[in-house]
Protein backbone atom coordinates (compact mmCIF):
# COMPACT_ATOMS: atom_id res chain seq x y z
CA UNK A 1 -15.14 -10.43 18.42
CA UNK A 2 -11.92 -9.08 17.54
CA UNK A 3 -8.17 -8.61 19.41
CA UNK A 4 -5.73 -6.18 19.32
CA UNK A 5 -2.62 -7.29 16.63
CA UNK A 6 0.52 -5.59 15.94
CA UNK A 7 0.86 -5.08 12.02
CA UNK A 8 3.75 -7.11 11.68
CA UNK A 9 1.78 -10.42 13.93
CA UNK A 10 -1.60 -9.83 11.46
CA UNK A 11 0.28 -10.04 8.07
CA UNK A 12 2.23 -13.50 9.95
CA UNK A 13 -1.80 -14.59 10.94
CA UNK A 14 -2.71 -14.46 7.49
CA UNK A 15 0.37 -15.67 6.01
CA UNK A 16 -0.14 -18.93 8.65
CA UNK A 17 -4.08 -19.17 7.87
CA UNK A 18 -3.46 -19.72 4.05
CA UNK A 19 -0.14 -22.09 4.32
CA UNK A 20 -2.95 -24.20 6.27
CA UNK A 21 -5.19 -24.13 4.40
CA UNK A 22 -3.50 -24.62 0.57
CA UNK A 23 -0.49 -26.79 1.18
CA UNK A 24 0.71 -25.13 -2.57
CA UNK A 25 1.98 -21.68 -0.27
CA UNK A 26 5.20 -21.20 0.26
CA UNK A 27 7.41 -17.97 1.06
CA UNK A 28 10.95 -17.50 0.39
CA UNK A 29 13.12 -14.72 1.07
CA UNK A 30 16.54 -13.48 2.86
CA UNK A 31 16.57 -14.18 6.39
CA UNK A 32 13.13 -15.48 6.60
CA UNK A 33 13.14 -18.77 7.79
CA UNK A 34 15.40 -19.57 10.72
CA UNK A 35 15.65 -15.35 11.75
CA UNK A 36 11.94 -14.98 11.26
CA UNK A 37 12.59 -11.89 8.41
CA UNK A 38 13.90 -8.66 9.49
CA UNK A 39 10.77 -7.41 10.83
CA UNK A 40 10.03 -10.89 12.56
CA UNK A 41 6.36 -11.45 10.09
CA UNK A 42 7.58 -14.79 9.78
CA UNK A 43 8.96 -15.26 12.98
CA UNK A 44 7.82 -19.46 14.07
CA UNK A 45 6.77 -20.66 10.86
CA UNK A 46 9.80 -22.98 9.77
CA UNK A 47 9.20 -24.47 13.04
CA UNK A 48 5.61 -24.99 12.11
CA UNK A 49 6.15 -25.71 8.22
CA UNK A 50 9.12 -26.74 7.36
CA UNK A 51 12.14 -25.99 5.18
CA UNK A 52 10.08 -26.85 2.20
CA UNK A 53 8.20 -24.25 2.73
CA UNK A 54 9.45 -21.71 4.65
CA UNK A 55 13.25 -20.97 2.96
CA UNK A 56 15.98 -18.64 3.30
CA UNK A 57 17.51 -17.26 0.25
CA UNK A 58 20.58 -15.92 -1.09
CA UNK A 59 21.02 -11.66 -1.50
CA UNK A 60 19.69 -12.53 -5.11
CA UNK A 61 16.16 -10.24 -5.54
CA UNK A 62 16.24 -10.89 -9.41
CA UNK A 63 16.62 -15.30 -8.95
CA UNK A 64 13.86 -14.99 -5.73
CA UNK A 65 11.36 -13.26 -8.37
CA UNK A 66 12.39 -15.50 -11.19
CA UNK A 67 11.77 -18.46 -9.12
CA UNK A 68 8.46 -17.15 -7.63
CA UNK A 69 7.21 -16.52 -10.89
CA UNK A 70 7.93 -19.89 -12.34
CA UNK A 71 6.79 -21.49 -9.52
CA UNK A 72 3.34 -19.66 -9.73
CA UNK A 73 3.09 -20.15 -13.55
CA UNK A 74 3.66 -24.39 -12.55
CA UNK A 75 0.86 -24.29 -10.21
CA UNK A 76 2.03 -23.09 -6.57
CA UNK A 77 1.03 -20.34 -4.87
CA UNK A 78 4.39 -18.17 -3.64
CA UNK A 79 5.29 -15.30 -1.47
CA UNK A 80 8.53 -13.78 -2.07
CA UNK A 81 9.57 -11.62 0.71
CA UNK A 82 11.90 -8.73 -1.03
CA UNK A 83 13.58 -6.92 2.40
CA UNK A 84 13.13 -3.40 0.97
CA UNK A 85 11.15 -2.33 -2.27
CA UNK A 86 13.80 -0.60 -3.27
CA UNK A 87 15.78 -3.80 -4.60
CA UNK A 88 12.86 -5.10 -6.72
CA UNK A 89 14.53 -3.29 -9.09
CA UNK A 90 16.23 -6.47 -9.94
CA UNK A 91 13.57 -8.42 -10.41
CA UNK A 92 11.80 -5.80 -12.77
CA UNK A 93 11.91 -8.02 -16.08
CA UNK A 94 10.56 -11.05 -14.26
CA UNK A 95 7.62 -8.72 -12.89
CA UNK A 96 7.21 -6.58 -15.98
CA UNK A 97 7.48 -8.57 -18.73
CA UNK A 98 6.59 -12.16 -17.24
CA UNK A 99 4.67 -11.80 -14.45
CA UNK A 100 2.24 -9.22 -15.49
CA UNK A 101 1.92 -9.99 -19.41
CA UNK A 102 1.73 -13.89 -18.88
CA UNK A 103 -2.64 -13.78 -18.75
CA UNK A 104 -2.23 -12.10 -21.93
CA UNK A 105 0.45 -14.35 -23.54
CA UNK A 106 -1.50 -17.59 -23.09
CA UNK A 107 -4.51 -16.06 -23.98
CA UNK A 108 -6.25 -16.03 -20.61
CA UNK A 109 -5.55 -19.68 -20.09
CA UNK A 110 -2.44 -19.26 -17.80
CA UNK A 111 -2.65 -18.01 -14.48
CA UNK A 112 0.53 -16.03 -11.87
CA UNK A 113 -1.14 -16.82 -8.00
CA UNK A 114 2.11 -14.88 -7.19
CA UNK A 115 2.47 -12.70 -4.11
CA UNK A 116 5.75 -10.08 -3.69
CA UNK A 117 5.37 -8.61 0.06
CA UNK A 118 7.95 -5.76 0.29
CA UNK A 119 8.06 -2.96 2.36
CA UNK A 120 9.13 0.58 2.18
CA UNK A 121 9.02 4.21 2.36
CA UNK A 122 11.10 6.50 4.85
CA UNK A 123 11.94 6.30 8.47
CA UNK A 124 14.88 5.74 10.47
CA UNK A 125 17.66 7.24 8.16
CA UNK A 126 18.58 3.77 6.24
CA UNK A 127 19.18 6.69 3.27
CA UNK A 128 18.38 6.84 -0.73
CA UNK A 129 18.47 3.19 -1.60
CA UNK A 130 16.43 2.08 1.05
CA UNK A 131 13.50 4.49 1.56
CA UNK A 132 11.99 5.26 -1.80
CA UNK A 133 8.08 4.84 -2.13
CA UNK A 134 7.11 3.10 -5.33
CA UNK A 135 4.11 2.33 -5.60
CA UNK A 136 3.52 4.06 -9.21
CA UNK A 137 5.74 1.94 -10.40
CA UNK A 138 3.90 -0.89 -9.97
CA UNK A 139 0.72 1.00 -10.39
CA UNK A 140 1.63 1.95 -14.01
CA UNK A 141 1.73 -1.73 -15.06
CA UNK A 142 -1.54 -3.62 -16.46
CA UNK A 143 -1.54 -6.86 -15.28
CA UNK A 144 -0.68 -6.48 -11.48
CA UNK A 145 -2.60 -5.43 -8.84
CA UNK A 146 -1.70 -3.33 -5.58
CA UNK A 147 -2.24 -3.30 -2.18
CA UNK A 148 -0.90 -1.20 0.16
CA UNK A 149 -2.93 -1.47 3.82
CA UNK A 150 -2.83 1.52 6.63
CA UNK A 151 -4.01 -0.74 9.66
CA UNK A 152 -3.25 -4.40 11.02
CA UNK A 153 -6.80 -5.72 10.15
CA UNK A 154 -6.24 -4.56 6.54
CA UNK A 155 -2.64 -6.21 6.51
CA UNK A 156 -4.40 -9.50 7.63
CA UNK A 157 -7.37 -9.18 5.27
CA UNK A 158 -5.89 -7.87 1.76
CA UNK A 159 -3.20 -10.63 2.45
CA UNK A 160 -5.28 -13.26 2.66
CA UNK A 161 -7.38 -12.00 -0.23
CA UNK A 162 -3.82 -11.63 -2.16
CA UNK A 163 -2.96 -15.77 -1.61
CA UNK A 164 -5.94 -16.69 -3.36
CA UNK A 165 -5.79 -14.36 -6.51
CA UNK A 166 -4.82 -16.13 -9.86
CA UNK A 167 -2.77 -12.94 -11.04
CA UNK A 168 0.30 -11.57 -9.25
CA UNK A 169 0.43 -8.93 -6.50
CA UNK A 170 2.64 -6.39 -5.17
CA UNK A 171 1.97 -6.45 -1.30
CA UNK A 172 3.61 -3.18 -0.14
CA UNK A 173 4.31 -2.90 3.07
CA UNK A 174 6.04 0.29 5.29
CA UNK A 175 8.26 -0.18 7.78
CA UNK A 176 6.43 2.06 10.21
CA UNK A 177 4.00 0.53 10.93
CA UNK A 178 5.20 -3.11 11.94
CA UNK A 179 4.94 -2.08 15.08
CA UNK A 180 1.64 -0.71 15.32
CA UNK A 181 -1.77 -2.29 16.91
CA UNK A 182 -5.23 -2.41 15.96
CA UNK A 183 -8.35 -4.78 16.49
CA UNK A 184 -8.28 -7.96 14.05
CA UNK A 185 -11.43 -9.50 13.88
CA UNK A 186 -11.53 -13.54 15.30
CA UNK A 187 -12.17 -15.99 12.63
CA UNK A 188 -12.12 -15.74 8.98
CA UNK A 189 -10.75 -12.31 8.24
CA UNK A 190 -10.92 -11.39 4.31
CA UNK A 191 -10.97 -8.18 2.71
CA UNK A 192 -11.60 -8.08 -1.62
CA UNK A 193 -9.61 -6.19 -3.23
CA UNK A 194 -11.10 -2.80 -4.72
CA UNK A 195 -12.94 -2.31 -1.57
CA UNK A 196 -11.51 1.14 -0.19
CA UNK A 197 -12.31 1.90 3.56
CA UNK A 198 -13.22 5.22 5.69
CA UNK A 199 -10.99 5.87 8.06
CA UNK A 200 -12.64 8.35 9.23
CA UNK A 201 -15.90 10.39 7.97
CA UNK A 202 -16.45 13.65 7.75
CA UNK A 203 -18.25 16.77 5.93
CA UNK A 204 -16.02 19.56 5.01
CA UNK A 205 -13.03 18.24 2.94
CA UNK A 206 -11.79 14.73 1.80
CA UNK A 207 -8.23 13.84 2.69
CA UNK A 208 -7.14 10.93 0.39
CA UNK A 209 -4.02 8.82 1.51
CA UNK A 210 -2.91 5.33 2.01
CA UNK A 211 -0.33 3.09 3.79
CA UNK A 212 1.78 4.96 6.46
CA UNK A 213 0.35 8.57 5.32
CA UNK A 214 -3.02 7.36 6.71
CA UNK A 215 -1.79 7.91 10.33
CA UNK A 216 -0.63 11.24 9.21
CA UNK A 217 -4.08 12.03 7.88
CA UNK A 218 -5.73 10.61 10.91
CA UNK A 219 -4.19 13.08 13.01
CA UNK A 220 -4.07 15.94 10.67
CA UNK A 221 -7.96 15.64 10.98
CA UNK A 222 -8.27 15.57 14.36
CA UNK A 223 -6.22 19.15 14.42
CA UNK A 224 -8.25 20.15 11.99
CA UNK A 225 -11.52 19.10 13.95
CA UNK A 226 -9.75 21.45 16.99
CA UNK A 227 -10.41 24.46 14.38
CA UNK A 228 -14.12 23.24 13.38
CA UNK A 229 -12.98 21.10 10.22
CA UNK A 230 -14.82 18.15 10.11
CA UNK A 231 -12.38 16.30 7.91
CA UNK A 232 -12.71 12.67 6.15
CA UNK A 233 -10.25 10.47 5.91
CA UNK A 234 -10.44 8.19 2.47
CA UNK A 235 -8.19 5.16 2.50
CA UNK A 236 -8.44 2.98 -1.02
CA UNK A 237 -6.34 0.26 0.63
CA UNK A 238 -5.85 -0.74 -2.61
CA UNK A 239 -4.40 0.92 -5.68
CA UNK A 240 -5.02 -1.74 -8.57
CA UNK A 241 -8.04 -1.83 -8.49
CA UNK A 242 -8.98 1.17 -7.33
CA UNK A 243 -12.11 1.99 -5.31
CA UNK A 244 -13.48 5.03 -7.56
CA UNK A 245 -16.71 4.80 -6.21
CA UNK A 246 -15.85 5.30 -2.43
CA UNK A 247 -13.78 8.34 -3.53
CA UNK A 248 -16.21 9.84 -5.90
CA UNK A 249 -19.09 10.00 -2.95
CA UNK A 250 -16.94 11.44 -0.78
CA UNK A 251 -15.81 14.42 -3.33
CA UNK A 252 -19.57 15.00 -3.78
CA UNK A 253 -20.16 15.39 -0.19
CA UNK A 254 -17.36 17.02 0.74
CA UNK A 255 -16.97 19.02 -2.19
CA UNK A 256 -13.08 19.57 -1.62
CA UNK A 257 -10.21 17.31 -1.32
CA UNK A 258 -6.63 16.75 -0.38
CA UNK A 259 -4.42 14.01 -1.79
CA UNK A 260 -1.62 12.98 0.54
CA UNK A 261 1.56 10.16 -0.60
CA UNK A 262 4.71 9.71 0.84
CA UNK A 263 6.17 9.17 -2.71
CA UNK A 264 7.74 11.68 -4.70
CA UNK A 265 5.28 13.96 -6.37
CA UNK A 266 6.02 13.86 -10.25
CA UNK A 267 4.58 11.08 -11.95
CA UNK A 268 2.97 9.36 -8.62
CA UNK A 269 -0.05 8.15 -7.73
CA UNK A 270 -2.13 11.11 -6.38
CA UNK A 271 -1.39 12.52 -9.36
CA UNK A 272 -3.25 10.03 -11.33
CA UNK A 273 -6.12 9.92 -8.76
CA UNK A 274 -6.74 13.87 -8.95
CA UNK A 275 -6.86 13.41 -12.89
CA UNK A 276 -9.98 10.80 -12.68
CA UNK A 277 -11.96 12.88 -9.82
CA UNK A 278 -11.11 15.96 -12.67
CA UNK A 279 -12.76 14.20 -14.89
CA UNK A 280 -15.30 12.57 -13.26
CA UNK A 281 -16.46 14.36 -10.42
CA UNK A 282 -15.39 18.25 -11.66
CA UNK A 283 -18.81 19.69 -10.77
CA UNK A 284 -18.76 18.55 -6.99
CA UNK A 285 -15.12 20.44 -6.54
CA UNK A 286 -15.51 23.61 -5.26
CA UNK A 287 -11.79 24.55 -5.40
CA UNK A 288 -8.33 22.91 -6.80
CA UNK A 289 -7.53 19.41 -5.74
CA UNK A 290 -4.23 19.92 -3.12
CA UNK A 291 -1.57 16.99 -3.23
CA UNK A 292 0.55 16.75 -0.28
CA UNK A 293 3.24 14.46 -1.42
CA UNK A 294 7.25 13.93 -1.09
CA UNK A 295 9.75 15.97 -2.99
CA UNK A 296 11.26 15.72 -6.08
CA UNK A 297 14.60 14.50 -5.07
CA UNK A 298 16.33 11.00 -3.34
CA UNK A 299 15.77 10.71 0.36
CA UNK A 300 18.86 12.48 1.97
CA UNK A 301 20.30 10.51 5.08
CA UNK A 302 20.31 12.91 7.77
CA UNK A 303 16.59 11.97 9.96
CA UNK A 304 16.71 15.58 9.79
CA UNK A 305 16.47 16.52 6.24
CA UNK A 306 14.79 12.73 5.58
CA UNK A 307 12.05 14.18 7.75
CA UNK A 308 11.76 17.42 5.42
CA UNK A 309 11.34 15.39 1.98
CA UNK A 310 8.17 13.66 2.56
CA UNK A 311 4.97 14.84 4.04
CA UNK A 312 4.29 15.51 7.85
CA UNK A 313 0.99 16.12 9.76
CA UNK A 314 1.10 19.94 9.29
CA UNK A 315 1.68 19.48 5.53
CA UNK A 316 -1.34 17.96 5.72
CA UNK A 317 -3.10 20.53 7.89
CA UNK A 318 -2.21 23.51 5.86
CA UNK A 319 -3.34 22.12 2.43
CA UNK A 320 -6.83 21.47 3.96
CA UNK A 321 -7.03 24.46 5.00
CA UNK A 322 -5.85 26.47 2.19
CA UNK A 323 -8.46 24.36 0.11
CA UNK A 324 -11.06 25.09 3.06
CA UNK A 325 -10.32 28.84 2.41
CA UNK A 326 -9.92 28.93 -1.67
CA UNK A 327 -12.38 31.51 -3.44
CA UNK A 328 -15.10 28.64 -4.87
CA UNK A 329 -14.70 28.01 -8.33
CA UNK A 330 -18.00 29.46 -9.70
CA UNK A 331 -17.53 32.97 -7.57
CA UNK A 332 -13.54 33.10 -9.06
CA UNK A 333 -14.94 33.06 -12.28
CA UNK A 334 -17.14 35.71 -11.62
């Protein structure tokens, strides 16, 4: 059986499941205990756990990291709840050069069961240095992993998954979609990391996105079906590790693919993805790989012209079709 969940009331499910279950969770954060967080995920669990356990924080991203880190390396299993992923920044040392390395540095013997839930991307005209998508960031760096879920049953079941890993994770989040429903299924709800998911299958072209550009994708392809496009939406769910197999088949069926991210184009993550199915999957393309993906610039403040820096549904549209109607690669070289 399953029920329909906001995004914001699976991610507190999980969160409450696993401080059950392992007394060694905590979370920490600004404005998470008595306010319930900013986008009310922990809204009733100081009542339920304590000030131990659930505590408020000063505006201090760099000493909430450092003390998340050191509290995973002494045996506890933290979340640190940044407000926007924006101000990690601060904390970049602690996740960089601790957090990440620290497997390595004891050889193998130590262990970082550290969680970072964040959230981010555009929406709502909070400006440059509270919008930014960086998941490459984190993606660039061996040693953490990261998860980025589209739907609330995802939120709930990556989460979960993240509490129990030995090695820290970066548990992005977008502000979007807090306030969106899905079905959550009853009982013990865990998704593995690595495991990507099909949003939505399909035979003509593969549309590759994740987090709040899944929605996008989801109704790009149903315009597209209006036209006779039977499109397939790919969603890795997680970027470290990534589910190269599930996007591999699909390239093969399809045979032509779209890459859409909400993050700036140059160095970011679709990028990276249409460089591995170039090299592994060349022979199933039957014309260039399109990215759909945010501009090369900070995200302005006006809605209006925040609107026009990342990708919309059309964007979307367009670059499926313009890969739908591309001269194949073995006639253009003809």
């Amino acid at each position: 059986m399953a029920r329909e969940l906001m995004y914001r009331d699976a991610l507190r499910e999980a969160i409450d499941e696993e401080m059950a279950r392992d007394s060694s969770v905590f979370i920490i954060g600004e404005g998470i205990a008595e306010r319930g967080g900013s986008y009310k995920v922990t809204e009733g669990l100081l009542e339920k756990y304590g000030a131990k356990r659930v505590r408020d924080t000063p505006i201090a991203e760099a000493g909430m990291i450092g003390v998340g880190v050191g509290a995973a390396i002494a045996g506890a299993r933290p979340i640190v709840e940044i407000l926007y992923v924006d101000f990690a920044m601060l904390g970049m040392d602690m996740l960089v050069n601790q957090a990440a390395k620290f497997r390595l540095m004891t050889g193998g013997d130590g262990r970082v069961p550290f969680v970072m839930r964040t959230q981010g991307g555009t929406g709502g005209g909070v400006a440059a240095q509270h919008s930014q998508s960086l998941e490459a960031l984190f993606y660039h760096i061996p040693g953490l992993k990261v998860v980025m879920p589209s739907v609330p049953a995802d939120a709930k079941g990556l989460l979960k998954y993240a509490l129990r890993q030995e090695d820290p994770v970066m548990f992005l989040e977008h502000k979007h979609l807090y306030m969106t429903k899905g079905m959550v299924p009853d009982g013990e709800h865990v998704i593995e990391f690595g495991k990507g998911d099909i949003k939505r299958p399909g035979k003509d072209v593969t549309i590759i996105a994740w987090s709040n550009m899944i929605p996008r994708a989801l109704e790009a392809a149903a315009k597209l079906a209006d036209e006779g496009i039977d499109a397939e939406v790919v969603d890795p769910r997680t970027l470290v590790p990534l589910d190269k197999e599930m996007i591999l088949t699909s390239v093969a069926k399809t045979n032509r693919v779209v890459i859409a991210q909400e993050a700036v184009r140059r160095g970011g993550v679709a990028s990276d993805i249409a460089s591995i199915i170039q090299a592994e999957a060349f022979y199933d393309l039957d014309a260039p790989i399109e990215i759909v993906a945010g501009l090369n610039i900070p995200v302005p403040f006006n809605l209006e012209l925040e609107k026009a820096s990342v990708p919309q549904v059309d964007d979307i549209v367009i670059a499926a079709r313009r890969t739908l109607h591309a001269k194949p690669f073995a006639l253009a070289a003809e």
